[in-house]
C-alpha atoms as a PDB file:
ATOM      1  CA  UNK A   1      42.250  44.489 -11.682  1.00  0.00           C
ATOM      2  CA  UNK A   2      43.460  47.455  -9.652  1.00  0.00           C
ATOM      3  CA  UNK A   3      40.855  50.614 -10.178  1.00  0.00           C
ATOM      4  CA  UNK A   4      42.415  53.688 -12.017  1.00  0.00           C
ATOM      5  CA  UNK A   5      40.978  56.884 -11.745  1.00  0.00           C
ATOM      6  CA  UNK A   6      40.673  58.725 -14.657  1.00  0.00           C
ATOM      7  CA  UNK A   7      40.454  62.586 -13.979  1.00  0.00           C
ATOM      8  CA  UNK A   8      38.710  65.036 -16.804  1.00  0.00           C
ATOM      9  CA  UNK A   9      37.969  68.998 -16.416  1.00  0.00           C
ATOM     10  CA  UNK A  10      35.471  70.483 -18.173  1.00  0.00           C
ATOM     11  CA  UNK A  11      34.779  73.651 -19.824  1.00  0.00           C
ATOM     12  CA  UNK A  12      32.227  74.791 -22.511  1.00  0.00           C
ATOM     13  CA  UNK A  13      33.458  71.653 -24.737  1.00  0.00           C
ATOM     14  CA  UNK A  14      30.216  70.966 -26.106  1.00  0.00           C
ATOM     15  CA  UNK A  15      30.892  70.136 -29.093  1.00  0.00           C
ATOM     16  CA  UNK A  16      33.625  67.562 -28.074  1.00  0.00           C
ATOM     17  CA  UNK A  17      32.992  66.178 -24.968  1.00  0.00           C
ATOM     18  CA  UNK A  18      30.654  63.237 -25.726  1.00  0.00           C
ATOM     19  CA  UNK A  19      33.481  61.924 -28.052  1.00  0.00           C
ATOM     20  CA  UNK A  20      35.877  62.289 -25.395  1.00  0.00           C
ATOM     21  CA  UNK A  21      33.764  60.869 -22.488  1.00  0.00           C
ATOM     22  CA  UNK A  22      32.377  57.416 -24.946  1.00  0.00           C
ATOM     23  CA  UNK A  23      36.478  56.852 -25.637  1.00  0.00           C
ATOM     24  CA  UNK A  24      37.010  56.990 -22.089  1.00  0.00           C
ATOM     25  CA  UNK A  25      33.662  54.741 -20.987  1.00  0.00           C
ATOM     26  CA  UNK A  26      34.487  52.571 -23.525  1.00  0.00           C
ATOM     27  CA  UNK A  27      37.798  51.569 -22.488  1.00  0.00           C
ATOM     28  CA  UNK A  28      38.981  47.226 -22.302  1.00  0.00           C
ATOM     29  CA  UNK A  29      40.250  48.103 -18.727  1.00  0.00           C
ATOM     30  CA  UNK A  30      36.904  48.537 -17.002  1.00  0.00           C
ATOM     31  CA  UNK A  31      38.092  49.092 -13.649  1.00  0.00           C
ATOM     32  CA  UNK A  32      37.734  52.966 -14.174  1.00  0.00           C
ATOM     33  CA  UNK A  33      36.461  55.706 -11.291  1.00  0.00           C
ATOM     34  CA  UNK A  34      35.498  58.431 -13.931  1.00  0.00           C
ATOM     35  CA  UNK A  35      35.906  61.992 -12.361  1.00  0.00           C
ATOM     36  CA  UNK A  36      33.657  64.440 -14.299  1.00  0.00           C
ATOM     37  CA  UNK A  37      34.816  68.066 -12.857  1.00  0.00           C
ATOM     38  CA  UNK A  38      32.540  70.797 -14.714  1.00  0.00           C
ATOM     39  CA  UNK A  39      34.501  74.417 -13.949  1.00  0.00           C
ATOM     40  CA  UNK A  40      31.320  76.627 -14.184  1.00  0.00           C
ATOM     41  CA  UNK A  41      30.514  75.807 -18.292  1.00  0.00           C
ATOM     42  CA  UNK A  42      28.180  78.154 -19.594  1.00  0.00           C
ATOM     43  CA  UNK A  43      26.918  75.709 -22.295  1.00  0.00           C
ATOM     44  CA  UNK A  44      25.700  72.184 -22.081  1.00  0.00           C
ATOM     45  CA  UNK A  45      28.796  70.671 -20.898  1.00  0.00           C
ATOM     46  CA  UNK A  46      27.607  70.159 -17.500  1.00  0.00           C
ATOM     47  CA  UNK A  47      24.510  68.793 -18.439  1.00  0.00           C
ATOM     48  CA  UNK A  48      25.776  66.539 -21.057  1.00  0.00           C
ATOM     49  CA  UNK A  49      28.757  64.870 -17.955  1.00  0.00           C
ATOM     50  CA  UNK A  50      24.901  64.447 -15.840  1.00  0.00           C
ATOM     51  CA  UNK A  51      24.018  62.742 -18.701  1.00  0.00           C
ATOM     52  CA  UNK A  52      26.221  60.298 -18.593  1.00  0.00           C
ATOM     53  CA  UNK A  53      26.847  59.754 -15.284  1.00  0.00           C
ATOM     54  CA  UNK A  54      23.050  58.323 -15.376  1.00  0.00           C
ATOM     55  CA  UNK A  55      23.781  55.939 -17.708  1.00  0.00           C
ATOM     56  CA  UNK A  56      27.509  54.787 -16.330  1.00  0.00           C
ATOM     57  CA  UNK A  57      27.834  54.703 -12.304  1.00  0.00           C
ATOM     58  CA  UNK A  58      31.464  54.243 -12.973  1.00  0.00           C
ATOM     59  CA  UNK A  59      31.138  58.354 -13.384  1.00  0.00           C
ATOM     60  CA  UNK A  60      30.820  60.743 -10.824  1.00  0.00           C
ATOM     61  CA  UNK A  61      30.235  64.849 -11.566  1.00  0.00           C
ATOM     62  CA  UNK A  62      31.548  67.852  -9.710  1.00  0.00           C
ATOM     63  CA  UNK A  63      29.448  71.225 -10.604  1.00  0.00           C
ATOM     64  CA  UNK A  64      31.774  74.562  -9.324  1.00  0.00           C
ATOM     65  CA  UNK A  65      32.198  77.898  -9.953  1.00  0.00           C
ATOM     66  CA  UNK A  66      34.420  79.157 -12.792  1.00  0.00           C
ATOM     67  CA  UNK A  67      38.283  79.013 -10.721  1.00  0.00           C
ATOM     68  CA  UNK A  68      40.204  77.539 -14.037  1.00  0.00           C
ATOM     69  CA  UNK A  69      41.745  73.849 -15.576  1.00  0.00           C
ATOM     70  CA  UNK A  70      44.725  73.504 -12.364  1.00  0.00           C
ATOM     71  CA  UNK A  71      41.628  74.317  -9.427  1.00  0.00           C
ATOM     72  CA  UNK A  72      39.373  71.793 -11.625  1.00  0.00           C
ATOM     73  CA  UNK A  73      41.761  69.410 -11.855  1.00  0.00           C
ATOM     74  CA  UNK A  74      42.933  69.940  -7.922  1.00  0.00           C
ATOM     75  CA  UNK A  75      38.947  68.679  -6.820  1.00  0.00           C
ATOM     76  CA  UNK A  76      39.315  65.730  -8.939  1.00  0.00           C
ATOM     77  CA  UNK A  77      42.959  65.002  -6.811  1.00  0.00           C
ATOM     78  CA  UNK A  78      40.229  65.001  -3.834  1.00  0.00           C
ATOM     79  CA  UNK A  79      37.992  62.441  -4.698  1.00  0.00           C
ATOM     80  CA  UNK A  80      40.158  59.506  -6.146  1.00  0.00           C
ATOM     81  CA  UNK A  81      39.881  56.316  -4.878  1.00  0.00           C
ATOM     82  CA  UNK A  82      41.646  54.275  -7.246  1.00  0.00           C
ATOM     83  CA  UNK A  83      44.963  52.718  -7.037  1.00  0.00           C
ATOM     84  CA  UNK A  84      46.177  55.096 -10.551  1.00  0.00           C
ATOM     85  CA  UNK A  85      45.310  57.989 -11.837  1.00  0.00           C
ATOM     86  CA  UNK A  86      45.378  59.151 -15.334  1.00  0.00           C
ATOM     87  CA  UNK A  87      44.027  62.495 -16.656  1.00  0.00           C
ATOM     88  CA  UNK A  88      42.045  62.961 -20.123  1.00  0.00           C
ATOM     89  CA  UNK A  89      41.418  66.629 -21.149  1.00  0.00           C
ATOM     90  CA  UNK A  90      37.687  66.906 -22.221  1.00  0.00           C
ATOM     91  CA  UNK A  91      38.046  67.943 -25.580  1.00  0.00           C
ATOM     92  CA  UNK A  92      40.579  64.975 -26.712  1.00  0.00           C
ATOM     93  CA  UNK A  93      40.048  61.342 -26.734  1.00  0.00           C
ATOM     94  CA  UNK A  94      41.737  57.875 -26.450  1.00  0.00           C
ATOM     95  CA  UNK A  95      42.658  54.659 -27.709  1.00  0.00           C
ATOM     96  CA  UNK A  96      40.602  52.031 -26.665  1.00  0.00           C
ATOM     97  CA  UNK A  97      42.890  50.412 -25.364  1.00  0.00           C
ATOM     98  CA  UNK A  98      45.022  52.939 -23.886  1.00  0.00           C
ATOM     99  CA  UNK A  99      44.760  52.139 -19.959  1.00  0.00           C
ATOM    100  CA  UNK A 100      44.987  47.974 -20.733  1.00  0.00           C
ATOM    101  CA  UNK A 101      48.025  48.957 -22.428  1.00  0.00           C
ATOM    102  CA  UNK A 102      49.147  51.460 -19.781  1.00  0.00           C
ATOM    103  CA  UNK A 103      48.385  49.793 -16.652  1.00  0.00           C
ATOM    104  CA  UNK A 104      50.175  46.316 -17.658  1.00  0.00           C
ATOM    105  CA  UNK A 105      53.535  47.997 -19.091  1.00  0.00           C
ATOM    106  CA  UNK A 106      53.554  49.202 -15.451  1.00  0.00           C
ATOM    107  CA  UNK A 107      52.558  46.329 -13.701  1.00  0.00           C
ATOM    108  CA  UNK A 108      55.063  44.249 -15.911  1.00  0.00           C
ATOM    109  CA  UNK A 109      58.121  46.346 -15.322  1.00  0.00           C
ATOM    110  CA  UNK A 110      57.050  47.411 -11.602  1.00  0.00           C
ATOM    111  CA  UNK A 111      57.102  51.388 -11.967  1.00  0.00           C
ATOM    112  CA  UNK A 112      55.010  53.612 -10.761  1.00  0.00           C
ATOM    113  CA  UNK A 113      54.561  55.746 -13.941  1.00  0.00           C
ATOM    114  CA  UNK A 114      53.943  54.763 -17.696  1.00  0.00           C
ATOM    115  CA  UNK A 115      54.089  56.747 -20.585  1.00  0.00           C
ATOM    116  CA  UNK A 116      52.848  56.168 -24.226  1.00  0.00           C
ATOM    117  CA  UNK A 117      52.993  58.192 -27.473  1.00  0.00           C
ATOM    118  CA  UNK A 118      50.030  59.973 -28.496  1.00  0.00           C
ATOM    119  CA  UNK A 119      48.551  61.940 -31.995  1.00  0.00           C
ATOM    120  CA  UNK A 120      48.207  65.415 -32.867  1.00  0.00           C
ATOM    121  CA  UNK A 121      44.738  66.520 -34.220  1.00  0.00           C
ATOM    122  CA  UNK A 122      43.547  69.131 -35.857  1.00  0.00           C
ATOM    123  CA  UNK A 123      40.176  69.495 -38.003  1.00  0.00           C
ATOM    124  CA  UNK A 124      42.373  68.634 -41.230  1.00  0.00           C
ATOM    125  CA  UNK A 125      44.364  65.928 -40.494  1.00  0.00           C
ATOM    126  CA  UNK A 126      45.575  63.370 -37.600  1.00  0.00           C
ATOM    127  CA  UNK A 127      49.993  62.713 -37.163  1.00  0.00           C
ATOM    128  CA  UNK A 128      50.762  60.057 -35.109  1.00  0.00           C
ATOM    129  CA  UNK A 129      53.940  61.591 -32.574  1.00  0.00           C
ATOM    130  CA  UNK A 130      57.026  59.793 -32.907  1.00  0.00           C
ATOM    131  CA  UNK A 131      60.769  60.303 -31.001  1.00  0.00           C
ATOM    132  CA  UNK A 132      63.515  61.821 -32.951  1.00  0.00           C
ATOM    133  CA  UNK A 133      65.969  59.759 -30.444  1.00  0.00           C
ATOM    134  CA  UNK A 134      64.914  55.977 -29.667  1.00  0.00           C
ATOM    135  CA  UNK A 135      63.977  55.525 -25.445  1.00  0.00           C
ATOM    136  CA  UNK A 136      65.242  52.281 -24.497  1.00  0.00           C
ATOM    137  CA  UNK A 137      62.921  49.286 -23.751  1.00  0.00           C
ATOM    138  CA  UNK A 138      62.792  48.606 -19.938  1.00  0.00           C
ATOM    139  CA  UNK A 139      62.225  50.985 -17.152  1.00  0.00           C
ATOM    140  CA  UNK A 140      63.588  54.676 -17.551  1.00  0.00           C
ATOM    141  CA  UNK A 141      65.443  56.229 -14.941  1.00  0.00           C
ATOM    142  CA  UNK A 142      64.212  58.863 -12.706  1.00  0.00           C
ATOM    143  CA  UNK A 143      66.748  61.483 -14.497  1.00  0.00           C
ATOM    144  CA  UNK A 144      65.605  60.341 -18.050  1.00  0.00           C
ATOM    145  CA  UNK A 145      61.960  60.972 -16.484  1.00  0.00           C
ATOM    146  CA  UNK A 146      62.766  64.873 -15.760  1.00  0.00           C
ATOM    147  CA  UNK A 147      65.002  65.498 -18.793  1.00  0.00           C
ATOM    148  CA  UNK A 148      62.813  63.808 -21.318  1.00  0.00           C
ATOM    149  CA  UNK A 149      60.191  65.926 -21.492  1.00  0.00           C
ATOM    150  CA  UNK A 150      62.632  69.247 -21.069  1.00  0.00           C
ATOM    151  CA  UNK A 151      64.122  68.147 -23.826  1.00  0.00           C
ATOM    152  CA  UNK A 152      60.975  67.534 -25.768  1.00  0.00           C
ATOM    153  CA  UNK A 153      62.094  68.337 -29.620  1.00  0.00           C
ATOM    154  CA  UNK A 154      64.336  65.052 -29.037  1.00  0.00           C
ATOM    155  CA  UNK A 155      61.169  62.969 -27.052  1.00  0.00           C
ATOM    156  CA  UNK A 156      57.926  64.501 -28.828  1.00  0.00           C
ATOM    157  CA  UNK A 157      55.848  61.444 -27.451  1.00  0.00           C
ATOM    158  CA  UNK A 158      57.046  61.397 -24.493  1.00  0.00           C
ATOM    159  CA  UNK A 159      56.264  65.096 -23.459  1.00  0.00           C
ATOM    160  CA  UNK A 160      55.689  67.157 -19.829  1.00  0.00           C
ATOM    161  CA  UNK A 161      51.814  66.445 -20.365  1.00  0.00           C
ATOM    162  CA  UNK A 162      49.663  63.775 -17.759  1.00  0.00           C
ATOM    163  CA  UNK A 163      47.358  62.652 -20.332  1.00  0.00           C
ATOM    164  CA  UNK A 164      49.806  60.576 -21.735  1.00  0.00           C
ATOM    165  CA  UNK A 165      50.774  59.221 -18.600  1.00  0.00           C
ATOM    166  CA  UNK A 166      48.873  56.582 -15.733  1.00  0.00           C
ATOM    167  CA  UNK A 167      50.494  57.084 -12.393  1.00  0.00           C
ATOM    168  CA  UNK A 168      50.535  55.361  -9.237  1.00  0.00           C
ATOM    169  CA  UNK A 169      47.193  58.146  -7.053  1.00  0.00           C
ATOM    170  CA  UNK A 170      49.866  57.702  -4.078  1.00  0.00           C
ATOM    171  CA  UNK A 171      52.270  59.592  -5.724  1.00  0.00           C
ATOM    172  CA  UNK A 172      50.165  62.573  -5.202  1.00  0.00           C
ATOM    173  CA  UNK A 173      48.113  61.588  -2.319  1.00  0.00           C
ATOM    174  CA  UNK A 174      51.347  61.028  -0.255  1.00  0.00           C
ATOM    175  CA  UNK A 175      52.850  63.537  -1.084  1.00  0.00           C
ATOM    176  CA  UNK A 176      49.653  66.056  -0.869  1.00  0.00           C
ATOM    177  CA  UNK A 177      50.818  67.108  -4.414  1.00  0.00           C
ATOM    178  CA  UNK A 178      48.275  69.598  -6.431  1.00  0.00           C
ATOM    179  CA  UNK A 179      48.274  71.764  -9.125  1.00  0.00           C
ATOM    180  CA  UNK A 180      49.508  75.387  -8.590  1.00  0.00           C
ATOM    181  CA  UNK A 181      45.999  77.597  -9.303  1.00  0.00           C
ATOM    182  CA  UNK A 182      47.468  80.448 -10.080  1.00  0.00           C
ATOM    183  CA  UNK A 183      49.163  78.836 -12.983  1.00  0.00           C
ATOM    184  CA  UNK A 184      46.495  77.336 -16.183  1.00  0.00           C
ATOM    185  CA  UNK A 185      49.268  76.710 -18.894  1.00  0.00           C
ATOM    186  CA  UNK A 186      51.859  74.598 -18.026  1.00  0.00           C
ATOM    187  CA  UNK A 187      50.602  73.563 -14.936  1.00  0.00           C
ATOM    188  CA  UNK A 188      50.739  69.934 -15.938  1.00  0.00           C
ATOM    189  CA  UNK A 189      54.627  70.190 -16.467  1.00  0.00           C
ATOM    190  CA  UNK A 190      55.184  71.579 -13.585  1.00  0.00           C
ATOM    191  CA  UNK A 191      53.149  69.000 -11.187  1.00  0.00           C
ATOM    192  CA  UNK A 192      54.852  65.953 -13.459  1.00  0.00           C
ATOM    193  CA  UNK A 193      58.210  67.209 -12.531  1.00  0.00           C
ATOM    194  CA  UNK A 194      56.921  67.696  -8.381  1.00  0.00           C
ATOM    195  CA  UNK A 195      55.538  63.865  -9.311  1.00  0.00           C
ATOM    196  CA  UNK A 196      59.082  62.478 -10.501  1.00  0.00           C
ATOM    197  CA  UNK A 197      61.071  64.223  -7.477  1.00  0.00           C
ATOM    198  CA  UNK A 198      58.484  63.677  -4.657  1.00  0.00           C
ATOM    199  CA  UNK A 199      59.136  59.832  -5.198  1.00  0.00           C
ATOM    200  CA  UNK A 200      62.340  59.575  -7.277  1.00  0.00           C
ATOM    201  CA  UNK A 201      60.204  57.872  -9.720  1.00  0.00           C
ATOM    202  CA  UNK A 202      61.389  55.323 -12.486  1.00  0.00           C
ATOM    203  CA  UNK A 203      58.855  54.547 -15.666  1.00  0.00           C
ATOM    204  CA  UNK A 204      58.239  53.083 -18.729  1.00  0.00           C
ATOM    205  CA  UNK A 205      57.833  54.315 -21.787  1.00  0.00           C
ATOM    206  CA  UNK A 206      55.162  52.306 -24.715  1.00  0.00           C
ATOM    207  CA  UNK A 207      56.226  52.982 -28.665  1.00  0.00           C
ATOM    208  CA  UNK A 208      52.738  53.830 -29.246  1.00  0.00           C
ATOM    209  CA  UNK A 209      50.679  56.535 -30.368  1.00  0.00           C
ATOM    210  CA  UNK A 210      47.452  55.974 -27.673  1.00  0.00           C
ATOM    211  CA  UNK A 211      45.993  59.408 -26.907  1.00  0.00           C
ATOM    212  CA  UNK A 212      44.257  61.886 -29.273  1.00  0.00           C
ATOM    213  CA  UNK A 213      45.506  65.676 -28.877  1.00  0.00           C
ATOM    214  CA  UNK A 214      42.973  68.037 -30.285  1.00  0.00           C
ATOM    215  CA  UNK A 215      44.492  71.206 -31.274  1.00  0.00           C
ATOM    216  CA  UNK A 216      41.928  73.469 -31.616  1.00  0.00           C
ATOM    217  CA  UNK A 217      42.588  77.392 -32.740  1.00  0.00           C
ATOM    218  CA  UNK A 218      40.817  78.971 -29.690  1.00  0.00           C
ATOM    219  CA  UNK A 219      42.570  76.592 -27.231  1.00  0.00           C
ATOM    220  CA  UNK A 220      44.743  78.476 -24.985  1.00  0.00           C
ATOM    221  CA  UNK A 221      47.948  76.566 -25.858  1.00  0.00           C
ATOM    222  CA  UNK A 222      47.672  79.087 -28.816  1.00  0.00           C
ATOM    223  CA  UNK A 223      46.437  82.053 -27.134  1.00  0.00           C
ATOM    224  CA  UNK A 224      48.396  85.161 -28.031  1.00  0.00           C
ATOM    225  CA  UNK A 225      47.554  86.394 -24.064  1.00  0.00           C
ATOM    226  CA  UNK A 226      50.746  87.845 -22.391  1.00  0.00           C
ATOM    227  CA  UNK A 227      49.288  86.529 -19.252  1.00  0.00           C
ATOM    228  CA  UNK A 228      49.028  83.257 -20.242  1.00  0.00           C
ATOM    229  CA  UNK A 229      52.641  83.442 -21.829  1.00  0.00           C
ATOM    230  CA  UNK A 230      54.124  84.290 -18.714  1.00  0.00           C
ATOM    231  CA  UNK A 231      52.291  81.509 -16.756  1.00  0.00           C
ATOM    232  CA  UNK A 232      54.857  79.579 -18.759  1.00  0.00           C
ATOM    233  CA  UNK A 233      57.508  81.445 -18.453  1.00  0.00           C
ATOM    234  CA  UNK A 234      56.662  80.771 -14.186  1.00  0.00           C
ATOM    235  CA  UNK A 235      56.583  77.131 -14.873  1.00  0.00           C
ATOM    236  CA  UNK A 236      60.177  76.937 -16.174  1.00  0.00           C
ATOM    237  CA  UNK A 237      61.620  79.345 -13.083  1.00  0.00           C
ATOM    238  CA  UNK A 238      60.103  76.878 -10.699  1.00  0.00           C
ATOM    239  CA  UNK A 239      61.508  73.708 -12.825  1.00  0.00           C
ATOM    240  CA  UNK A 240      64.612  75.018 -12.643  1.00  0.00           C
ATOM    241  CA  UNK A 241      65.059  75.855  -9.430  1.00  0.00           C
ATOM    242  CA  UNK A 242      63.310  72.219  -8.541  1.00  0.00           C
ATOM    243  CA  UNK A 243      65.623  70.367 -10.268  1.00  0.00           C
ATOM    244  CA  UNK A 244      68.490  72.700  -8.541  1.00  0.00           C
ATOM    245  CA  UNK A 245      66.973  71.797  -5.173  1.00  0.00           C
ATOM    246  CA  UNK A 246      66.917  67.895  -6.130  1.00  0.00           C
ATOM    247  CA  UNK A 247      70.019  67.157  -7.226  1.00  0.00           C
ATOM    248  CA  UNK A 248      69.748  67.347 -10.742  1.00  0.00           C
ATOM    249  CA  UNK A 249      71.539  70.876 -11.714  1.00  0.00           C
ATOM    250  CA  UNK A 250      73.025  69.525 -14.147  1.00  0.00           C
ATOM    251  CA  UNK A 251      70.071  69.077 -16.488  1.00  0.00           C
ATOM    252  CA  UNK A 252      68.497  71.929 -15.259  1.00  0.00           C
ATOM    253  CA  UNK A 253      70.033  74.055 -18.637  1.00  0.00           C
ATOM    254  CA  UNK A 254      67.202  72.281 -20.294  1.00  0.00           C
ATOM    255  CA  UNK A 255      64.743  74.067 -18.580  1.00  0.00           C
ATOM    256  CA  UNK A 256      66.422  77.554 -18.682  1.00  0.00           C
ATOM    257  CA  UNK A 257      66.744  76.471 -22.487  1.00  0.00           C
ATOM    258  CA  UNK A 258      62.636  76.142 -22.766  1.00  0.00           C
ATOM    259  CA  UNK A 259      62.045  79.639 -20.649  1.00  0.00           C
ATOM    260  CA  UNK A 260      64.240  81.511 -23.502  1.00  0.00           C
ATOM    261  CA  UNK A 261      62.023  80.174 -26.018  1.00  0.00           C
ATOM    262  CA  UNK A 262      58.756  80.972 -24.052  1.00  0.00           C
ATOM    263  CA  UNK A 263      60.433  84.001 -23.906  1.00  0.00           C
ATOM    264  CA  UNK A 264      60.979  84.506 -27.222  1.00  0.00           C
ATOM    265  CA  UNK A 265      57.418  83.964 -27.940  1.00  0.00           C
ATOM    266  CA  UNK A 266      56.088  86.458 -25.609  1.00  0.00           C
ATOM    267  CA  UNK A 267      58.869  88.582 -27.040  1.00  0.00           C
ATOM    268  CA  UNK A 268      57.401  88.230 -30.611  1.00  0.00           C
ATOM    269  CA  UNK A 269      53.487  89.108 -29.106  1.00  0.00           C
ATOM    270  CA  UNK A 270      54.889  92.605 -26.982  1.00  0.00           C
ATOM    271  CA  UNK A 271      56.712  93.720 -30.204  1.00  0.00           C
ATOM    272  CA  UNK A 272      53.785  93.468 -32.740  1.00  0.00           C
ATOM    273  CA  UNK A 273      51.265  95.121 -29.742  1.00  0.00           C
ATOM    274  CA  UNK A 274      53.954  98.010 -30.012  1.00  0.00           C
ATOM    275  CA  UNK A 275      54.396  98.192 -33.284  1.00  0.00           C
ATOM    276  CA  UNK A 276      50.744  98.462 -33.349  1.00  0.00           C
ATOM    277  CA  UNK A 277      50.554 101.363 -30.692  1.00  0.00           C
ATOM    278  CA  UNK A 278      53.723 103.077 -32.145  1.00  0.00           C
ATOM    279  CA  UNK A 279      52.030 106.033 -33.519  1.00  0.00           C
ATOM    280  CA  UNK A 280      50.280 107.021 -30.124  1.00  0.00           C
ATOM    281  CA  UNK A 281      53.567 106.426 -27.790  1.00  0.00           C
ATOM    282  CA  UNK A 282      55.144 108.561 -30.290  1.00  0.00           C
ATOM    283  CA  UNK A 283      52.807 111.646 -29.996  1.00  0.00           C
ATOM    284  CA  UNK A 284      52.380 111.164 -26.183  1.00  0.00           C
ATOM    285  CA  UNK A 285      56.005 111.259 -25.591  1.00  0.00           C
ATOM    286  CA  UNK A 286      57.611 113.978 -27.966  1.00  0.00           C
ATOM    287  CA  UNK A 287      59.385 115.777 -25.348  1.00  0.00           C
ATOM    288  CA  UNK A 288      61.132 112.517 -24.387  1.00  0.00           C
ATOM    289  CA  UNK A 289      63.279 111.637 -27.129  1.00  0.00           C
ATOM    290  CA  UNK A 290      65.436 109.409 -24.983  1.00  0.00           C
ATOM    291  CA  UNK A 291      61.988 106.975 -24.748  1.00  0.00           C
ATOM    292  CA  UNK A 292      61.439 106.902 -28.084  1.00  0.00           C
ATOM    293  CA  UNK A 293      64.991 106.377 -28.530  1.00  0.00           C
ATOM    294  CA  UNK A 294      64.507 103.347 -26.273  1.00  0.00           C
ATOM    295  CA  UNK A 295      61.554 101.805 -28.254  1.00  0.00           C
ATOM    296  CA  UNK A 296      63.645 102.149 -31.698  1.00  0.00           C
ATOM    297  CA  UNK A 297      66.532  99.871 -29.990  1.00  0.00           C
ATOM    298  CA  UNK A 298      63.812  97.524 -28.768  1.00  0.00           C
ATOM    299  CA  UNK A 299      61.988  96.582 -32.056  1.00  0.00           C
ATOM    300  CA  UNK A 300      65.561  96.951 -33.960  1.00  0.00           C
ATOM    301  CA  UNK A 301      66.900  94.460 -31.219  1.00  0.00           C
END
């Protein structure tokens, strides 16, 4: 059994992480290199991946300074030694079976990628995420790779995340491939498309939900932070123009398609923050009617 290396940042998850790390520890493939990267976690995160790293030697634990989830996730790129790589994010959990199931659709359709299904959580309830157009059985193409997950509201389970995913680690060792750390939302779309070019990679895709997706409120997937907003909005540029490079302009609409609706959502935040401040630009700009003039067309776009 080839090893698989099974990447996991961490930050102030205390409350989740030991359910996350005994789903991953737990696992029927047990050929698993278990890369614990705490990112500066002022609670017991960091002490709680020590933990377990006593009791499982299958785990080792990087300790850094604060630098975010894409420089986290770029020291466990570092120190893989296994033959895959998947990535778990420390507040979700898995299958127990998930890799098994993974590793052999790959093996048995000789890919380098394979993708399964996963559910959303949320303290209420859990929905297992299903396709709204059926992915062929077999290996998927290197252009259904890219456009599936740009055109995710078709291929919900199949998605721009990594967690779903197990990869071949030479892929990105190769290829030197990292995450971009100035980006920490979206950055795993944006290294999964790099991924899929660097090798013109084919895959396969498993009907099955297999990963847990915890969506919790203060997660910053729904952050209302313009920064964070236009991290995303960076993503999509650099997708585009990626695709545009590689040959594949003429999918590349689907990525222009998901920066308007980024867009759109950072839209939404800017207008309520000035409809919120309206009063004060108003009084510090009365001998400027032209500005306010400007505002009105703005928030009556």
């Amino acid at each position: 059994m080839d090893k698989i290396s099974v990447i996991i940042p961490v930050y102030n998850v205390e409350p989740y992480i030991r359910k996350c790390l005994d789903s991953v520890i737990n696992q029927t493939y047990k050929n698993l290199e278990i890369l614990l990267v705490d990112d500066g976690s002022t609670d017991n995160s960091g002490k709680i991946c020590d933990e377990y790293a006593k009791n499982d030697n299958r785990i080792k634990v990087f300790h850094k300074s604060n630098g975010g989830v894409s420089s986290a996730k770029n020291i466990g790129l570092k120190h893989i030694t296994g033959k895959y790589v998947g990535f778990v994010d420390s507040d979700d959990w898995i299958e127990p079976d998930m890799y098994e199931i993974l590793y052999n659709a790959l093996k048995s359709e000789n890919v380098s990628v394979s993708v399964a299904s996963y559910f959303k959580e949320t303290a209420a309830e859990s929905t297992p995420v299903t396709n709204m157009e059926h992915i062929p059985i077999g290996i998927v193409s290197t252009r259904d790779m890219l456009l599936y997950p740009l055109k995710r509201d078709y291929y919900m389970g199949f998605c721009g995340y990594l967690w779903n995913k197990l990869f071949l680690a030479n892929i990105f060792l190769n290829n030197n491939l990292k995450f971009d750390e100035n980006i920490n939302y979206g950055e795993d779309v944006l290294l999964y498309i790099k991924a899929i070019l660097a090798e013109k990679c084919v895959g396969v895709y498993v009907d099955k939900q297999l990963y847990h997706y915890y969506q919790r409120d203060e997660s910053i997937a729904h952050s209302k932070s313009t920064n964070v907003k236009i991290d995303i909005l960076t993503v999509y540029k650099k997708v585009e123009k990626l695709l545009n490079e590689n040959g594949h302009s003429e999918i590349s609409y689907w990525a222009r398609g998901f920066y308007c609706h980024h867009a759109s959502v950072l839209a939404e935040i800017v207008r309520g923050e000035i409809k919120n401040h309206l009063d004060d630009y108003v009084k510090t700009n009365k001998e400027f009617p032209e500005k306010f003039n400007r505002m009105q067309k703005i928030l009556n776009g």
